[in-house]
Protein backbone atom coordinates (compact mmCIF):
# COMPACT_ATOMS: atom_id res chain seq x y z
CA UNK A 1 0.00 0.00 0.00
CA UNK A 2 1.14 3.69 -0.87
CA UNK A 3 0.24 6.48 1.00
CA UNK A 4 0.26 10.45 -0.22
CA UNK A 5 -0.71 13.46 1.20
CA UNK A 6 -1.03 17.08 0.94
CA UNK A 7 -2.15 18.86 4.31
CA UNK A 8 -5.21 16.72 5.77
CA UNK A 9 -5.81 15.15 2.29
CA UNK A 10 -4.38 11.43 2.29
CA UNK A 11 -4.46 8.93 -0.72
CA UNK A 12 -3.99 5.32 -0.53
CA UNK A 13 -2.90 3.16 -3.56
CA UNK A 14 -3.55 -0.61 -2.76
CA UNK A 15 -2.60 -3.44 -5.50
CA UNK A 16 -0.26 -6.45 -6.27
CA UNK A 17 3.22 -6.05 -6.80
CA UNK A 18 3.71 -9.03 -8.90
CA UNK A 19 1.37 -9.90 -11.95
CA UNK A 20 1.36 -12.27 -15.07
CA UNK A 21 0.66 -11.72 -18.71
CA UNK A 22 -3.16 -12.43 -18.95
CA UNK A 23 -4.31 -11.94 -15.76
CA UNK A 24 -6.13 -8.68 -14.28
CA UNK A 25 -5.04 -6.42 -11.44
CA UNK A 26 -7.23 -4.10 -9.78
CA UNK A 27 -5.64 -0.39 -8.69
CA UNK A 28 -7.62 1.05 -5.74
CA UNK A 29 -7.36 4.36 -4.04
CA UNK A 30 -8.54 5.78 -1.09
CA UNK A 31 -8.90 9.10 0.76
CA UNK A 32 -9.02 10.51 4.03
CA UNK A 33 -9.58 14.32 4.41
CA UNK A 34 -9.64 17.02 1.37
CA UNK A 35 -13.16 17.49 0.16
CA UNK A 36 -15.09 15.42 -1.86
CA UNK A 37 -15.96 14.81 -4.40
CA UNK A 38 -12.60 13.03 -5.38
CA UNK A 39 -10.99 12.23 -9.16
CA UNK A 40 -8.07 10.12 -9.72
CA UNK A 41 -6.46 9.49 -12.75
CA UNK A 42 -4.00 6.35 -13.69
CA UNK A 43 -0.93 6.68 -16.08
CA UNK A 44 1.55 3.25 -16.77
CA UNK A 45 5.04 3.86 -17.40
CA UNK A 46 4.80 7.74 -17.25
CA UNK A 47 3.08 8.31 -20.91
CA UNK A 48 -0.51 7.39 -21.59
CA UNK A 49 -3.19 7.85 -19.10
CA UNK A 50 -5.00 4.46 -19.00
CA UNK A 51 -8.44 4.96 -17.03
CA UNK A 52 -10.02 7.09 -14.07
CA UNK A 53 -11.80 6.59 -10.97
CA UNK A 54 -11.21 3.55 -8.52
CA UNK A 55 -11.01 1.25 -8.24
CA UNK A 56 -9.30 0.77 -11.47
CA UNK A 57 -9.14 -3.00 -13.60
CA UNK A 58 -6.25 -3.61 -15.89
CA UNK A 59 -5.08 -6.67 -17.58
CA UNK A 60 -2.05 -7.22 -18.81
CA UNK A 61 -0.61 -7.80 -22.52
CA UNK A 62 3.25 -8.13 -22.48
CA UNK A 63 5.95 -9.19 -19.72
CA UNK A 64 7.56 -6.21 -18.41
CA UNK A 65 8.28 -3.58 -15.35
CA UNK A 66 5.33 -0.76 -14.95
CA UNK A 67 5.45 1.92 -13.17
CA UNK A 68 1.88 2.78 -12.36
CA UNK A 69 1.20 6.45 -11.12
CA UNK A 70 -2.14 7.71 -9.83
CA UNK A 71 -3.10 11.21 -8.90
CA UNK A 72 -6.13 12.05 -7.02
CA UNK A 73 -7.98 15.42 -6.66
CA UNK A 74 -10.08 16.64 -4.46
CA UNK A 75 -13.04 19.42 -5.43
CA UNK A 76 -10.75 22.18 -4.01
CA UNK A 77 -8.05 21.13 -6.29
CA UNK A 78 -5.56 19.48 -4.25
CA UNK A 79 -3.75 16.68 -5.83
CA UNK A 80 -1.95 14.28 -3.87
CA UNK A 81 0.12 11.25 -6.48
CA UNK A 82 2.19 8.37 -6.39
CA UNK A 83 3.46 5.50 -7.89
CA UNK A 84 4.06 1.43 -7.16
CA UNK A 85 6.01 -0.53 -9.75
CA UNK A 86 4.74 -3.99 -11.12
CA UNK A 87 6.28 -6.48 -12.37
CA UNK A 88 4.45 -8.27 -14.96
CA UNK A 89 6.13 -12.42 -15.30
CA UNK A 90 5.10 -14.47 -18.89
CA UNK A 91 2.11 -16.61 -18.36
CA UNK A 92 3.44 -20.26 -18.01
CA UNK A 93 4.38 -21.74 -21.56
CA UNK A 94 6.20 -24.86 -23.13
CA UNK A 95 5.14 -27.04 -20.83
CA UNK A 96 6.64 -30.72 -21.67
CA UNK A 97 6.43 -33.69 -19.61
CA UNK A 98 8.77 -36.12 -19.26
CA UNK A 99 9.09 -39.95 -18.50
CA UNK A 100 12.05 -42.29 -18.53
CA UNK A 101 10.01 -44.87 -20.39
CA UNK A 102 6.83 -45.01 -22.51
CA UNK A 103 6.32 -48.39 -22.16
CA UNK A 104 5.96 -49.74 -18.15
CA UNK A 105 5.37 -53.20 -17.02
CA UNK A 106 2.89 -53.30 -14.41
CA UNK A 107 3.96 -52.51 -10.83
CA UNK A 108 6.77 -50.60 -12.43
CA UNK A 109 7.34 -47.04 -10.84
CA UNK A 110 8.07 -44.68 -13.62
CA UNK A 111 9.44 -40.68 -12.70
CA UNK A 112 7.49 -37.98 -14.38
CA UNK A 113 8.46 -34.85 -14.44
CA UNK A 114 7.57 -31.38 -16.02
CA UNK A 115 9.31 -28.86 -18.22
CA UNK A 116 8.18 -25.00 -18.49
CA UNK A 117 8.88 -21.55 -18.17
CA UNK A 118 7.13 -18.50 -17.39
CA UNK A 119 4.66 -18.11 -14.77
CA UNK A 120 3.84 -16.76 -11.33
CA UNK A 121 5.17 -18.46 -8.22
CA UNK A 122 4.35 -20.46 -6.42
CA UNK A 123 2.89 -23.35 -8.33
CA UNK A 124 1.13 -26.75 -7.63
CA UNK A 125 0.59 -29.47 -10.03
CA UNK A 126 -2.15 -31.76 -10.16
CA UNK A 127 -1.53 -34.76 -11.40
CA UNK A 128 -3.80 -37.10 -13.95
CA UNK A 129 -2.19 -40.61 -13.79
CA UNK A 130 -5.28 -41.92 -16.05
CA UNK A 131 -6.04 -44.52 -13.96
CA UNK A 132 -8.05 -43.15 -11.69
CA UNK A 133 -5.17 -41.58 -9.43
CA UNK A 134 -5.27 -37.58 -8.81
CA UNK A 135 -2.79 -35.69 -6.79
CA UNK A 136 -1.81 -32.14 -5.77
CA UNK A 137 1.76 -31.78 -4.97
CA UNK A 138 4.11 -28.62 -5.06
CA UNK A 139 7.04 -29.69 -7.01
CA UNK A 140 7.22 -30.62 -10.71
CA UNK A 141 7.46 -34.41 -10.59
CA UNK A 142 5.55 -37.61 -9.50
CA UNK A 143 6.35 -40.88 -8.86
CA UNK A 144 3.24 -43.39 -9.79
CA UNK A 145 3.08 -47.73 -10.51
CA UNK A 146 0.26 -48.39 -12.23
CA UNK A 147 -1.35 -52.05 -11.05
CA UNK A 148 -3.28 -52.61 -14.39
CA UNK A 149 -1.79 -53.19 -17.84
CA UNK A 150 -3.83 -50.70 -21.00
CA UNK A 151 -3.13 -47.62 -22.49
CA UNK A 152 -2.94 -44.33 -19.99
CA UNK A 153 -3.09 -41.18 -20.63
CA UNK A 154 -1.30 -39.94 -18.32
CA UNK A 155 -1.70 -35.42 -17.95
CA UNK A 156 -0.37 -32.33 -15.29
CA UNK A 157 -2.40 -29.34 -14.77
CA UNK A 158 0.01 -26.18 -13.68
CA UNK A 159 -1.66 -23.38 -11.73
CA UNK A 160 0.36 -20.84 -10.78
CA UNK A 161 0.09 -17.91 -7.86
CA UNK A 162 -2.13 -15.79 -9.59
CA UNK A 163 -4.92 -18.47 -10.36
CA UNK A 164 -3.61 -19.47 -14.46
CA UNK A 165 -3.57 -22.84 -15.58
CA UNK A 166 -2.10 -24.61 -18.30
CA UNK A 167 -2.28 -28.26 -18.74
CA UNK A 168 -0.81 -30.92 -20.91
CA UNK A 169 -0.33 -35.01 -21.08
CA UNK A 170 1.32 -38.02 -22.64
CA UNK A 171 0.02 -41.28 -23.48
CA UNK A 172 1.89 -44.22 -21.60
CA UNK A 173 1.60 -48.24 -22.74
CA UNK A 174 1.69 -50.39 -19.24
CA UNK A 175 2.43 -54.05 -20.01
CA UNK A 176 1.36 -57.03 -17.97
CA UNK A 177 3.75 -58.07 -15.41
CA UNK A 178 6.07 -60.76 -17.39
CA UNK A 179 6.61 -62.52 -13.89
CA UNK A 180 2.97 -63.19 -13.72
CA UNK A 181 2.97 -64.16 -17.63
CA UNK A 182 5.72 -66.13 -17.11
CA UNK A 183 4.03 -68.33 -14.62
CA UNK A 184 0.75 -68.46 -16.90
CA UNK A 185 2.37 -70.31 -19.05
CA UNK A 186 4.18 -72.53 -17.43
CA UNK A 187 0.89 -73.33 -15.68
CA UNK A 188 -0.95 -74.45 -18.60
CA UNK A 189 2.17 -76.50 -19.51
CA UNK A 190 1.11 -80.27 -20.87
CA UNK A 191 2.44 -83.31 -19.05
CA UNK A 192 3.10 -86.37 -20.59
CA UNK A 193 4.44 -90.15 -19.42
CA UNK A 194 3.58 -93.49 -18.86
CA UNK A 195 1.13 -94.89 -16.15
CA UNK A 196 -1.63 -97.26 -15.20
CA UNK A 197 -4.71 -97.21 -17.10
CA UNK A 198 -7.51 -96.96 -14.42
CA UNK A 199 -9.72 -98.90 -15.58
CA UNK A 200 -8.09 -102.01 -14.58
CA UNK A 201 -7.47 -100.86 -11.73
CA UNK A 202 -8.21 -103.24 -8.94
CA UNK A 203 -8.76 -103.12 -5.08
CA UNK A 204 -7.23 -105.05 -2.73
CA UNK A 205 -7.16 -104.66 1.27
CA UNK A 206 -8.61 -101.12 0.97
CA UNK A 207 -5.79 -100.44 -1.78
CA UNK A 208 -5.73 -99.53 -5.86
């Protein structure tokens, strides 16, 4: 918050600091003393004068420094002003995810991670693993086994400190445990070899 004055007649400038391209900050101002009514005027960077009154909505179209000025009048023509910079931070962009693999066997742990740049800190991620597994975390990797064998898709959602999000996924193949194949096969192996036909089997003393 800024704070102005001239005599009794006080001005208060209230408004983020830090901003992204894309999203909206609102400028407010308010007085104490002078005599109303009051007018303020807004300026960016020193040249054009981009709205009046207050509070005052702007949204933002290119990364950069501002220097937003304000000056408010009162009906006796006082003017108090003053100025708060803001800096404006790309909206998050290139956002790549990253496994080791693309193809998993089941109850394999896989690392993915995200790439990007841009963006207002902090972030969280929330995670999509496609299987039915969603998690919020704070750092741009996850660690996930998936215990079914298909075709995942597996997708991160980025939000970042002033409310953005940007999103993206990749599509991962998990295969069926070969362990577990391994031992499928082998039981539902044939057996072969010589023995007794049962039929002539015969009993004697409570024996075949």
């Amino acid at each position: 918050t800024l704070t102005a004055s001239v005599g009794s007649f006080t001005a208060h400038l209230g408004g983020t600091l830090e901003d992204e391209v894309g999203a909206s900050t609102a400028f407010s101002a308010a007085y104490s003393g002078g005599t109303s009514p009051y007018t303020t005027t807004w300026s960016f960077n020193g040249s054009v004068v981009m709205g009046s009154g207050s509070p005052l909505t702007y949204a933002w179209a290119n990364p950069s420094t501002y220097v937003v000025t304000y000056i408010a009048t009162d009906s006796l023509g006082r003017s108090v002003s003053g100025s708060v910079t803001i800096v404006v931070y790309p909206s998050a962009s290139g956002l790549i995810l990253n496994t080791h693999l693309t193809k998993l066997d089941v109850g394999t742990s896989d690392n993915v991670s995200l790439n990007f740049s841009g963006g207002l800190s902090p972030f969280s991620y929330t995670w999509n693993m496609g299987d039915g597994t969603i998690t919020t975390t704070s750092h741009p990797w996850f660690v996930h086994a998936w215990a079914s064998a298909g075709a995942f898709t597996c997708g991160v959602t980025v939000q970042d400190a002033s409310g953005t999000r940007t999103s993206t996924s990749i599509s991962l193949t998990i295969q069926p445990d070969p362990s577990v194949a391994n031992a499928t096969a082998r039981s539902g192996s044939s057996v072969s070899g010589a023995g007794r036909d049962p039929r002539h089997a015969r009993q004697s003393d409570g024996q075949l």
